[in-house]
Structures are given as structure tokens and as C-alpha cells.
N, C-alpha and C. Protein backbone atom coordinates (compact mmCIF):
# COMPACT_ATOMS: atom_id res chain seq x y z
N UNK A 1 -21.46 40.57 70.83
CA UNK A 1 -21.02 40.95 72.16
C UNK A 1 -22.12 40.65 73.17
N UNK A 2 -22.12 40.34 74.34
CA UNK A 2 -22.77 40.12 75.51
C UNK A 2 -23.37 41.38 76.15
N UNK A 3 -24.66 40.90 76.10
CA UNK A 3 -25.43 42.46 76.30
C UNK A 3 -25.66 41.93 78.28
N UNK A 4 -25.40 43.41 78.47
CA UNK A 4 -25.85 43.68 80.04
C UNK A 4 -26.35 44.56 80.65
N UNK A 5 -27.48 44.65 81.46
CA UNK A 5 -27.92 45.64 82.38
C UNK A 5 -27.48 45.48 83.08
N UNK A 6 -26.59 46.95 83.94
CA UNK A 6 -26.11 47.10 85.27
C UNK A 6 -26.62 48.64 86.34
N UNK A 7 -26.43 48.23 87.10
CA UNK A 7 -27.23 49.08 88.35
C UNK A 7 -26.06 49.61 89.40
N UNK A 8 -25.23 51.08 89.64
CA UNK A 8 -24.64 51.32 90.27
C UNK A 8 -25.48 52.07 91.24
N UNK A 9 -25.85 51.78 92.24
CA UNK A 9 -26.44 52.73 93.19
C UNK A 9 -26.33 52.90 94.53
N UNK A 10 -26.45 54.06 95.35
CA UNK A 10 -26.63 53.93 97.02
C UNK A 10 -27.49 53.96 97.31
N UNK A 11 -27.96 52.90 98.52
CA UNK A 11 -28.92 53.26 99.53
C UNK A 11 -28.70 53.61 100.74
N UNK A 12 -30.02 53.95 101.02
CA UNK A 12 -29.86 54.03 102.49
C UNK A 12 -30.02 52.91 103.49
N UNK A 13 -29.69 52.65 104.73
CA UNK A 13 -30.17 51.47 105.29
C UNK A 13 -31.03 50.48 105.09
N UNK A 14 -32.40 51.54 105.28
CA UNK A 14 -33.74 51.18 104.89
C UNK A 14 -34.31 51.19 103.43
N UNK A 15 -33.37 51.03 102.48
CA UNK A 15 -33.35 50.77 101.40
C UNK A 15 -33.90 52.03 100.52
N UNK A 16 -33.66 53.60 100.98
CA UNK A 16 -34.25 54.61 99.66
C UNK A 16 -32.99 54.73 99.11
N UNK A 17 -33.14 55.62 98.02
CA UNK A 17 -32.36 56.49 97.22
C UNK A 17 -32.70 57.54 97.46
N UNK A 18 -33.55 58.42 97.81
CA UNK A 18 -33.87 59.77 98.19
C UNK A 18 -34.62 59.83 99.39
N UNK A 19 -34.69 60.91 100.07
CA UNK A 19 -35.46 60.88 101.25
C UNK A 19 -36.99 61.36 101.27
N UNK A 20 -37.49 61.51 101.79
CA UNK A 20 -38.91 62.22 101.61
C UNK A 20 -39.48 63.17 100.70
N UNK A 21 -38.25 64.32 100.38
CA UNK A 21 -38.42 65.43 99.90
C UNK A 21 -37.92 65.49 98.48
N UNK A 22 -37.52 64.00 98.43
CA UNK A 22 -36.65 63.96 97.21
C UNK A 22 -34.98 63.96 97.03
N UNK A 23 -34.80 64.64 98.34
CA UNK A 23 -33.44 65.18 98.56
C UNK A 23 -32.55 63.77 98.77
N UNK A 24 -31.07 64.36 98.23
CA UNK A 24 -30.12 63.11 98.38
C UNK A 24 -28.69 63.60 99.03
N UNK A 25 -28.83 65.09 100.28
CA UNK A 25 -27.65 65.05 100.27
C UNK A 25 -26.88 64.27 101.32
N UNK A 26 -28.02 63.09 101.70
CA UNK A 26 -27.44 62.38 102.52
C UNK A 26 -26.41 61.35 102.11
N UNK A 27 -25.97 61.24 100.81
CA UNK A 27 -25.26 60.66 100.12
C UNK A 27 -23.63 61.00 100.91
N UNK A 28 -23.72 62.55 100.87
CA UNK A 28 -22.46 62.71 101.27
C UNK A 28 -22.45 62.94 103.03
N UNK A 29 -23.13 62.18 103.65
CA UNK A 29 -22.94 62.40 105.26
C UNK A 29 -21.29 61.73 105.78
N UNK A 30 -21.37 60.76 105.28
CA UNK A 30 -19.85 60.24 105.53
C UNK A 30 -18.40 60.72 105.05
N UNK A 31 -17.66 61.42 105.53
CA UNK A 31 -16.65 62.46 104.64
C UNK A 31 -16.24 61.41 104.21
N UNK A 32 -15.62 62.19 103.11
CA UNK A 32 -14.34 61.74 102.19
C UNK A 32 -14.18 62.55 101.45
N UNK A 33 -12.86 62.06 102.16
CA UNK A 33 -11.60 63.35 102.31
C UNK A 33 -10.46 63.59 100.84
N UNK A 34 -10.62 62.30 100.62
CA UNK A 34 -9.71 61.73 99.38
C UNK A 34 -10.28 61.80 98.21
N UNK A 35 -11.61 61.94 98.41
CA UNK A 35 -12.77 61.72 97.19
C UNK A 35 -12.83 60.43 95.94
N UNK A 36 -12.84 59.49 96.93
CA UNK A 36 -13.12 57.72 96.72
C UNK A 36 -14.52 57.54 96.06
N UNK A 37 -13.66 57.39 94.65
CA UNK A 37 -14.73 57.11 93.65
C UNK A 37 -15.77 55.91 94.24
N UNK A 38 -15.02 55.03 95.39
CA UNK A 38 -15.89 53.94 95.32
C UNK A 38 -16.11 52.97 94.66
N UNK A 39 -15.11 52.85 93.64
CA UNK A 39 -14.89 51.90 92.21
C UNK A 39 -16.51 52.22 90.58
N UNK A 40 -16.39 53.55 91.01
CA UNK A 40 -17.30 53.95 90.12
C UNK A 40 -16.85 54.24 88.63
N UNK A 41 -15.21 54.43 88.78
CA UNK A 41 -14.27 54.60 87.49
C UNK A 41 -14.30 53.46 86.82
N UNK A 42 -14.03 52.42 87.80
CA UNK A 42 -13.78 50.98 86.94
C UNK A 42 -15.32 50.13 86.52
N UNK A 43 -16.38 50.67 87.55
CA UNK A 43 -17.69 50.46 86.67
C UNK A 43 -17.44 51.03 85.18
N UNK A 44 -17.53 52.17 85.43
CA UNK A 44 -17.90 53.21 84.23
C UNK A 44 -17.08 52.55 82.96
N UNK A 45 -16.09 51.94 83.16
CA UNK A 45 -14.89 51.69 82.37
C UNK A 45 -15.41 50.31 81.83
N UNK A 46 -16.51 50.22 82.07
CA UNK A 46 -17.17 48.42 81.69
C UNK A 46 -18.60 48.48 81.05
N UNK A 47 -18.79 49.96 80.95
CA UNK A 47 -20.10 49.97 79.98
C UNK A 47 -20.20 51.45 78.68
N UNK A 48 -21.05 50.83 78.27
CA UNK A 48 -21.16 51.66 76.86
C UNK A 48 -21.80 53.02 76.58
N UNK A 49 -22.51 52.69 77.79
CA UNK A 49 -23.93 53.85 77.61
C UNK A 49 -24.83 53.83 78.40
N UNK A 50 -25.77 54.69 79.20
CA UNK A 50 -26.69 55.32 80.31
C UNK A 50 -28.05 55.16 79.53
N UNK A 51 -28.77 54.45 80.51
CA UNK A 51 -29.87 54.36 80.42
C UNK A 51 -30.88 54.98 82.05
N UNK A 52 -31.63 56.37 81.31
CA UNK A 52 -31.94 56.77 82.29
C UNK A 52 -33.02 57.61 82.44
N UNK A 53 -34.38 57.54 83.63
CA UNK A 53 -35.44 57.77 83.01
C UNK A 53 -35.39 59.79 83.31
N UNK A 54 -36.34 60.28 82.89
CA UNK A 54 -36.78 62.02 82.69
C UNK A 54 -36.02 62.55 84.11
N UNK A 55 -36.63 61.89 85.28
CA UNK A 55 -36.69 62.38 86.59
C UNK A 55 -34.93 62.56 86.94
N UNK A 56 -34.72 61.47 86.57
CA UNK A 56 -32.90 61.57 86.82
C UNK A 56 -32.12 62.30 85.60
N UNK A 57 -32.61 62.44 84.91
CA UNK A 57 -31.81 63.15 83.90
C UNK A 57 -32.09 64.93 84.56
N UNK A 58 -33.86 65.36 84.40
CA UNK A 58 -33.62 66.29 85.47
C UNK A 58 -32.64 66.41 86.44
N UNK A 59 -32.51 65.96 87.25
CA UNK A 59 -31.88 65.89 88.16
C UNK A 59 -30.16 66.53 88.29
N UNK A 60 -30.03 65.57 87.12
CA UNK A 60 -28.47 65.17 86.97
C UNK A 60 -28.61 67.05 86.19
N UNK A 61 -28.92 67.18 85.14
CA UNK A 61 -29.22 68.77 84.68
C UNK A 61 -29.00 69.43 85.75
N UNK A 62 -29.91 69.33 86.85
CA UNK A 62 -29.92 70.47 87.87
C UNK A 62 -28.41 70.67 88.96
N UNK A 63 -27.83 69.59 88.97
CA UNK A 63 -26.80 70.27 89.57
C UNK A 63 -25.83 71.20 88.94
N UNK A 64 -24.92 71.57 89.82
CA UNK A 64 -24.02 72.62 89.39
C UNK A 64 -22.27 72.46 88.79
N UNK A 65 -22.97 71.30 88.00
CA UNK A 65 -21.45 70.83 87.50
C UNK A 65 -21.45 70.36 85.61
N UNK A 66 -20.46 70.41 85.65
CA UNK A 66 -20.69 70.20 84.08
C UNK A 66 -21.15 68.76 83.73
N UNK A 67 -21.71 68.21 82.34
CA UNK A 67 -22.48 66.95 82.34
C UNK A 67 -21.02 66.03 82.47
N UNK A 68 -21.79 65.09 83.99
CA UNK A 68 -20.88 64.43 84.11
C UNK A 68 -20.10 63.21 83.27
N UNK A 69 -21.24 62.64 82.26
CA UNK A 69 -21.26 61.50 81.32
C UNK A 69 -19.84 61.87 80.41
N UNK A 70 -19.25 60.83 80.35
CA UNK A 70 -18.41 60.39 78.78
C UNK A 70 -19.04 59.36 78.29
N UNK A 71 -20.16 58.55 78.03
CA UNK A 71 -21.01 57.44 77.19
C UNK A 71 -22.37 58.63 77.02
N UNK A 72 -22.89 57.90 76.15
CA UNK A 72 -23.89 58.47 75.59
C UNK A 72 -24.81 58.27 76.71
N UNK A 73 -25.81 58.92 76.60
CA UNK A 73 -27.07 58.81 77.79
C UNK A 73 -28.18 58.43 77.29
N UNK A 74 -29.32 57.78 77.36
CA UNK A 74 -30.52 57.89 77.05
C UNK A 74 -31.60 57.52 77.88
N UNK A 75 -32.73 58.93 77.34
CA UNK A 75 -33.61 59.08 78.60
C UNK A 75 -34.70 58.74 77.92
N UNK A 76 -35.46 57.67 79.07
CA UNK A 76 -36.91 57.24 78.97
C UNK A 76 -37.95 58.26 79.36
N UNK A 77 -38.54 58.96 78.42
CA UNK A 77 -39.47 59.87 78.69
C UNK A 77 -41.25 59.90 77.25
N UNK A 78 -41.97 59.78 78.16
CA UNK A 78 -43.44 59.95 77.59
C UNK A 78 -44.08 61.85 77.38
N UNK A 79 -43.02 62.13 78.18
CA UNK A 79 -43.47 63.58 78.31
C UNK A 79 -42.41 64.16 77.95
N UNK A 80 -41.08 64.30 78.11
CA UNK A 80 -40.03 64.99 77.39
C UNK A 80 -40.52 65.00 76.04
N UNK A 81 -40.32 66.11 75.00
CA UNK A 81 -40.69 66.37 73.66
C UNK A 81 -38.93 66.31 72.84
N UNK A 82 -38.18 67.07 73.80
CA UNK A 82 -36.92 67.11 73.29
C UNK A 82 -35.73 67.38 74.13
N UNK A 83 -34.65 67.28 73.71
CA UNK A 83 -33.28 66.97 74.81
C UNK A 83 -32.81 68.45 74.43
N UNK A 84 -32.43 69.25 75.69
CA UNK A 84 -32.01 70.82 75.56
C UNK A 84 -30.35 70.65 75.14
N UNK A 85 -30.66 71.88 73.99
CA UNK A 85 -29.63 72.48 72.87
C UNK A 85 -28.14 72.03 73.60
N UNK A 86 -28.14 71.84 74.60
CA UNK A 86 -26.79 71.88 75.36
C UNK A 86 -26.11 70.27 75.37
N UNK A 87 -27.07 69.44 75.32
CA UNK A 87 -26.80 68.00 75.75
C UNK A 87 -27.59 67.38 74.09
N UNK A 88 -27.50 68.06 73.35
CA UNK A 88 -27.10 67.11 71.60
C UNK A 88 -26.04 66.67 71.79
N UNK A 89 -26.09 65.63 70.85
CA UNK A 89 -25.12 64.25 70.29
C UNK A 89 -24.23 63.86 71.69
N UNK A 90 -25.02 64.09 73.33
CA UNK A 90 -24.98 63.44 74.59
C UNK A 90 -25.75 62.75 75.05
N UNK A 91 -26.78 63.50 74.57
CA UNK A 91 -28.11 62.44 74.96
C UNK A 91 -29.04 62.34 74.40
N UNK A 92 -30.02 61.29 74.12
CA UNK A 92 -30.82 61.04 73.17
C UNK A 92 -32.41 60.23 73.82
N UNK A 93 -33.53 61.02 73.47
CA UNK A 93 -34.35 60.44 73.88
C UNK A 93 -35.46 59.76 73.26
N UNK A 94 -35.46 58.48 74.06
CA UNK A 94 -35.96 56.88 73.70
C UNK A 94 -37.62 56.76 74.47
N UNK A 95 -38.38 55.73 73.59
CA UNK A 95 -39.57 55.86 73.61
C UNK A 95 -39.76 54.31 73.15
N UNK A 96 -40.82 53.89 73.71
CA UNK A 96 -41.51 52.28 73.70
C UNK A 96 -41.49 51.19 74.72
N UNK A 97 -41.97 49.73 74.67
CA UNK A 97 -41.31 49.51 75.70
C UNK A 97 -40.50 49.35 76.06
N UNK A 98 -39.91 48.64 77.15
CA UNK A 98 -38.23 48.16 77.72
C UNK A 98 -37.72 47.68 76.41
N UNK A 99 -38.20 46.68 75.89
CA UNK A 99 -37.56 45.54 75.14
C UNK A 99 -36.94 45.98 73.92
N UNK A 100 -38.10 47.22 73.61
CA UNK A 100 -38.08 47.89 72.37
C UNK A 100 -36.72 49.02 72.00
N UNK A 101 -36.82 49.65 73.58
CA UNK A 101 -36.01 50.94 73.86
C UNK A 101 -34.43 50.14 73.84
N UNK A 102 -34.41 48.89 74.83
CA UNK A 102 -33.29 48.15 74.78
C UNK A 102 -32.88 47.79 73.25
N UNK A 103 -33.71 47.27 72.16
CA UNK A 103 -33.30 47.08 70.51
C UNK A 103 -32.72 48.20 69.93
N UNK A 104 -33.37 49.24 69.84
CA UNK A 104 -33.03 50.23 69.72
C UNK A 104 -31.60 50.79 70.08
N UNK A 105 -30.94 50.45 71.74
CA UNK A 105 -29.72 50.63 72.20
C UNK A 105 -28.64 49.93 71.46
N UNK A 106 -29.48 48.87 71.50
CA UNK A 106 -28.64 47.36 71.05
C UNK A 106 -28.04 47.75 69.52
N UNK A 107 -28.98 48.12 68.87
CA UNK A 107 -28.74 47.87 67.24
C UNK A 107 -28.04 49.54 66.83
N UNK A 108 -27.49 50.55 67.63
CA UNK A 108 -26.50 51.48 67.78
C UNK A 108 -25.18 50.61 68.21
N UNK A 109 -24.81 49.64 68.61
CA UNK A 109 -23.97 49.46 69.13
C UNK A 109 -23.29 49.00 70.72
N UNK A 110 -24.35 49.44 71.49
CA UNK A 110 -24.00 49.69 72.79
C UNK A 110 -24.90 48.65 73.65
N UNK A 111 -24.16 47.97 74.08
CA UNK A 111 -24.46 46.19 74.74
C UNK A 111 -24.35 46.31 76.04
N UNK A 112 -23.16 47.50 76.69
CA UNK A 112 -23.49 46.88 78.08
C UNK A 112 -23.50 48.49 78.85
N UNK A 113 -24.83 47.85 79.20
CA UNK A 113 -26.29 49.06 79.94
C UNK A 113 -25.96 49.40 81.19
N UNK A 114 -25.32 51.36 81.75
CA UNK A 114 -25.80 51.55 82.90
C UNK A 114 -27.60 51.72 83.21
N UNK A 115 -27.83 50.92 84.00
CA UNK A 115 -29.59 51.68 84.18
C UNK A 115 -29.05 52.20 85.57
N UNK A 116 -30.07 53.61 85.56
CA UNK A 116 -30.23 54.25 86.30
C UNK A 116 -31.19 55.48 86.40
N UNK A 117 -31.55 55.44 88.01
CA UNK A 117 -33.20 56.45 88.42
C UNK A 117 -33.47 55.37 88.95
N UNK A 118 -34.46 55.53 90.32
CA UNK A 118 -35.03 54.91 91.32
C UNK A 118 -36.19 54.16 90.25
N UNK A 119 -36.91 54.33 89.00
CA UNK A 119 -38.26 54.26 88.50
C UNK A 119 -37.67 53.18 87.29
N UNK A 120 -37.06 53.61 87.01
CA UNK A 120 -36.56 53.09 85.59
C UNK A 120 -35.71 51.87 86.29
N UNK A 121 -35.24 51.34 87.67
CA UNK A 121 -34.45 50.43 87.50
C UNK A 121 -35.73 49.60 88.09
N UNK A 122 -36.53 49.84 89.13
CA UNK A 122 -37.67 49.12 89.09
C UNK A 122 -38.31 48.78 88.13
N UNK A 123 -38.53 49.17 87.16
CA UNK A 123 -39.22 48.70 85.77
C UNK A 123 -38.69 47.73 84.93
N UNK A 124 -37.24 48.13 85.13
CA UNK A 124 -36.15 46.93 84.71
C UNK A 124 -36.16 45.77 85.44
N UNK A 125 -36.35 45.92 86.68
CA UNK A 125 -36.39 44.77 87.56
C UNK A 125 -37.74 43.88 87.01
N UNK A 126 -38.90 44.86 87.48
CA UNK A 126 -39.95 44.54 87.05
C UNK A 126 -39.54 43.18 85.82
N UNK A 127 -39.25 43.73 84.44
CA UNK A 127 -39.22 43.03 83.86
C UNK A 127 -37.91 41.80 83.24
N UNK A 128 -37.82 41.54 84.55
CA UNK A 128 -36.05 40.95 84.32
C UNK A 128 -35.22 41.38 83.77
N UNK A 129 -35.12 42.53 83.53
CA UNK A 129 -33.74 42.94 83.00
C UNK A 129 -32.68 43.16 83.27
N UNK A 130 -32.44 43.12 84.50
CA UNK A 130 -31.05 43.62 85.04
C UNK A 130 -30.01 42.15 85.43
N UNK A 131 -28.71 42.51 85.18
CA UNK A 131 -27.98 41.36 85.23
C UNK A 131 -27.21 41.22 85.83
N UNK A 132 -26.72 43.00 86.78
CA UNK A 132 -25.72 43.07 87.54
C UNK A 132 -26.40 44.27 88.78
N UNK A 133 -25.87 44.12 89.79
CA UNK A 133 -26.06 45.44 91.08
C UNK A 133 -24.82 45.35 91.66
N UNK A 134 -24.81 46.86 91.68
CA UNK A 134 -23.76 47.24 92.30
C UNK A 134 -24.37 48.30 93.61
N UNK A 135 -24.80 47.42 94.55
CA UNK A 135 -25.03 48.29 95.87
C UNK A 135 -24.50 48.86 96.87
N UNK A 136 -24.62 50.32 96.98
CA UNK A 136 -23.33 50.77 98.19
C UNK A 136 -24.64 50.85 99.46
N UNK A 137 -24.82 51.01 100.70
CA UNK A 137 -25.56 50.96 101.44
C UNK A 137 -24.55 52.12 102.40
N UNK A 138 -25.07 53.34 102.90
CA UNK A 138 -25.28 54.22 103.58
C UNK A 138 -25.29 54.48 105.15
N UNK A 139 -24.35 54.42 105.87
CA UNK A 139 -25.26 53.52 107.61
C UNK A 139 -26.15 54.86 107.79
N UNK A 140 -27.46 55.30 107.05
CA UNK A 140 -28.00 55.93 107.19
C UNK A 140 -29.62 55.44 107.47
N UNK A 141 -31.05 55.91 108.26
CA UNK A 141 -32.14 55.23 108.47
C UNK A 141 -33.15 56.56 107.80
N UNK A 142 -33.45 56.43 106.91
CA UNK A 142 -33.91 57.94 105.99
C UNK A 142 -35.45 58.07 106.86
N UNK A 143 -35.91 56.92 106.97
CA UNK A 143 -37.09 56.60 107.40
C UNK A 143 -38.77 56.92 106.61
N UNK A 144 -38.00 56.91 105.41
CA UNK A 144 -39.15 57.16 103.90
C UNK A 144 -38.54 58.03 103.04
N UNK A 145 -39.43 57.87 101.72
CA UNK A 145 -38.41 58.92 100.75
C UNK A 145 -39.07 57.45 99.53
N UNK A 146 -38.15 57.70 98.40
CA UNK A 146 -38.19 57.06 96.81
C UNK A 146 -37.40 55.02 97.58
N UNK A 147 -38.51 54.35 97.46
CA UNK A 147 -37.53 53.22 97.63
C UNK A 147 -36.72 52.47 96.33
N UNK A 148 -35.53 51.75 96.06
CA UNK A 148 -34.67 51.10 95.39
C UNK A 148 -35.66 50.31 94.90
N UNK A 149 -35.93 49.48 95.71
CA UNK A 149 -37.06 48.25 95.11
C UNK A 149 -38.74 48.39 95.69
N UNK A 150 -39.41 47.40 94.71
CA UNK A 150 -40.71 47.56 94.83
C UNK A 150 -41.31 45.91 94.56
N UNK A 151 -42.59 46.36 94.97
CA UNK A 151 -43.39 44.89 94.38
C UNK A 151 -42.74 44.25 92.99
N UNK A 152 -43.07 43.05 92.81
CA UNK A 152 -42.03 42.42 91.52
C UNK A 152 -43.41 41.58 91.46
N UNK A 153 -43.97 40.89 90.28
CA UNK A 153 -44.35 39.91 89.53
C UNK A 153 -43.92 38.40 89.75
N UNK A 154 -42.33 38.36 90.13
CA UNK A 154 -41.55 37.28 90.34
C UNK A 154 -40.66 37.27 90.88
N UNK A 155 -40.24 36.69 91.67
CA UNK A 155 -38.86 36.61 92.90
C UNK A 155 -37.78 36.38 91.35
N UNK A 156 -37.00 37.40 92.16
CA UNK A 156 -35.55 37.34 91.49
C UNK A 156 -34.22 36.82 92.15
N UNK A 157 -33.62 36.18 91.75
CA UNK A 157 -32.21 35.36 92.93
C UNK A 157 -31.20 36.27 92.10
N UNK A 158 -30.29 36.74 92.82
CA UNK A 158 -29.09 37.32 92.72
C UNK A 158 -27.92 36.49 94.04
N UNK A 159 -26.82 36.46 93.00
CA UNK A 159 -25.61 36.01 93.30
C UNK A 159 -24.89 37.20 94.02
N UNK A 160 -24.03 36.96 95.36
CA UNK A 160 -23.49 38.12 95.72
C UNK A 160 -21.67 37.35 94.97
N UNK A 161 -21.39 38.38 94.36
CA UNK A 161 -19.81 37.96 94.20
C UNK A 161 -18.63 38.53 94.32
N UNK A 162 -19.17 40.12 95.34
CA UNK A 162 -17.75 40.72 96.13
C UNK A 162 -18.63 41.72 97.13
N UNK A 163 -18.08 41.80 98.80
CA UNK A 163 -17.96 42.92 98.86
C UNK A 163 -17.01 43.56 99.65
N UNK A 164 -16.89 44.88 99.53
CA UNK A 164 -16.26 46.24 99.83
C UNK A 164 -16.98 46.77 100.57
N UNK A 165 -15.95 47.43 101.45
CA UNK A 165 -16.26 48.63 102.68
C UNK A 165 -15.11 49.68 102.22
N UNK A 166 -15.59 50.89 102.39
CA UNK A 166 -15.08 52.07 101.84
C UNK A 166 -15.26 53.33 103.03
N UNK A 167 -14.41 53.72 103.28
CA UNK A 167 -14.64 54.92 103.98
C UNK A 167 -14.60 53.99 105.65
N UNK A 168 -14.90 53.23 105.94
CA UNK A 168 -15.01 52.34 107.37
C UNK A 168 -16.24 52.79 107.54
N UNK A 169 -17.11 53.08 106.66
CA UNK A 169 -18.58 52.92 106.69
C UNK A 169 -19.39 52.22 105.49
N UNK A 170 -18.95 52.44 104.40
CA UNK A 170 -19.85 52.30 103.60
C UNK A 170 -19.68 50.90 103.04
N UNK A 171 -20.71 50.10 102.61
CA UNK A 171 -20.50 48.21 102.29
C UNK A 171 -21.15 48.49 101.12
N UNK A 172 -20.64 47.99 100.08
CA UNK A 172 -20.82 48.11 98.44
C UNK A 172 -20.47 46.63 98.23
N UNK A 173 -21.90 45.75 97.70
CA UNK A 173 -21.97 44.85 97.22
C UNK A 173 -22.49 44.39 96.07
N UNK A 174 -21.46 43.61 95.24
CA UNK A 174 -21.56 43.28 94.02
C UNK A 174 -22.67 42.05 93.92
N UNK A 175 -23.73 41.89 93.02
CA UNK A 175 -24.34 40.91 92.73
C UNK A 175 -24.52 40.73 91.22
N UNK A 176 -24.68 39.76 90.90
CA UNK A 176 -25.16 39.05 89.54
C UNK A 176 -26.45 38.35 89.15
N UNK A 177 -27.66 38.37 88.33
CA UNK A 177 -28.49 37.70 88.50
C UNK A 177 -27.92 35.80 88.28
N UNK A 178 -28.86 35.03 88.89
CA UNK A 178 -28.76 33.89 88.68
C UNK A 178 -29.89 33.91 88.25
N UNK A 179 -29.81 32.70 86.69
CA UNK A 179 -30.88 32.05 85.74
C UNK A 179 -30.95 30.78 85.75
């Protein structure tokens, strides 16, 4: 099967995922009313399994809803010791490098990769791994906070091959790497 890293995420204008403080409830500044997945169902419906580092798995823990995942999850952590009693045989935590942690995914079964966390998809980038973005952009100007992207080693070319406006604000564009 055809292995893939993919990247569903929002930014903000100025390209964060969180704002200064960390905070993201600028996500929901634009109502919706209907509660427009945004084509996040039919992502979800195209991969196997979550790849995702400590900080976002925190995260995702800390809200006040039940775990949102139906694919397995796995979190990149040097400091996590173990995954709490609640989220066994949900999530599982992975250790080594990218390439290694990716074999590891690979040789369970599971070929095509959500990555996600502001840290962990830079690292992926970092090291060419990603094969797909799925960017929604925010008409929001955070004006600092966690940025999406960072310094790179090597220019990366991405293909744009759809986009969507949602809400009569929000522009969600599909890209593909080109090799």
C-alpha cells in the first residue's frame, strides 16, 4: 500500500496555530452555525492513524470532550514515560527517529499518516516527510504565538490541487508535495 504523510491544519493569517499564550480559541471566531466539518470527515476517512507529538496530545487530553480519535494515535514523546489508564489500546507511545518511529507505524499496518502538533509537523517537514497539506487559513492576524512553519534545510515545492472557502471566510487549500 502507498504510504502517506498528511497535515490537516488551521492557520492564522500570519501563519500560527496558536497565539502567544498558546491559546487557540481563535479557531472558532467565525460562527458556524451548522457545524461544518470543513471536509475533516472525508480527510479522516483517508487515513489510518495519528501521528502526534506530547504537547498536542496534552492538549487534545485537556479538553472537555470525550477522545475524539476513531484511528489509533501515536505520540512522539522523550519525556512521556507512559500513556494514562484511560487512552490504552488508543494510543501508543513511539520513540526514535522520524524514519524509525514511521517503520515502526508502517510495519503495524498503518500507511497513511495524520501528522499533527505545530512541532512534530515541522520536524516532518524538516525532514521531507510530508506528502499532503491540508490548509484552512483563518482571516485572523494573531500577531505571534506557535508558527506552522519554520526554517527548513531545503526548499520544498508543493502542488496546490483544490481550493475551498467555507463559512464565506475561511480558504482551505489542498496541496501535494512535488518530487
Amino acid at each position: 500500500m502507498n504510504k502517506k504523510n498528511s497535515v490537516f491544519i488551521a492557520t492564522s493569517l500570519d501563519g500560527y496555530i496558536a497565539d502567544k499564550n498558546g491559546g487557540i480559541d481563535w479557531l472558532y471566531s467565525i460562527p458556524n452555525p451548522d457545524n461544518d466539518d470543513m471536509g475533516y470527515i472525508e480527510f479522516n476517512n483517508g487515513i489510518d492513524a495519528l501521528v502526534m507529538g506530547r504537547t498536542t496530545f496534552e492538549t487534545v487530553c485537556g479538553f472537555d470532550v470525550d477522545w475524539p480519535y476513531d484511528k489509533p494515535v501515536f505520540v512522539l514523546s522523550n519525556t512521556l514515560k507512559q500513556i494514562p489508564e484511560s487512552h490504552k489500546e488508543k494510543v501508543f507511545l513511539v520513540k526514535g527517529t522520524l524514519t524509525e518511529i514511521l517503520d515502526q507505524i508502517y510495519e503495524k499496518g498503518f500507511n497513511r499518516l495524520y501528522i499533527d502538533g505545530g512541532t512534530t509537523i515541522r520536524n516532518f517537514l524538516k525532514e521531507d516527510l510530508i506528502d499532503e497539506m491540508v490548509l484552512t487559513t483563518i482571516p485572523i492576524l494573531l500577531g505571534g504565538g506557535s508558527s506552522l512553519f519554520t526554517e527548513l534545510p531545503n526548499e520544498l515545492k508543493f502542488e496546490l490541487i483544490e481550493t475551498k472557502t467555507y463559512l464565506n471566510q475561511l480558504t482551505q487549500n489542498h496541496y501535494i508535495r512535488k518530487k
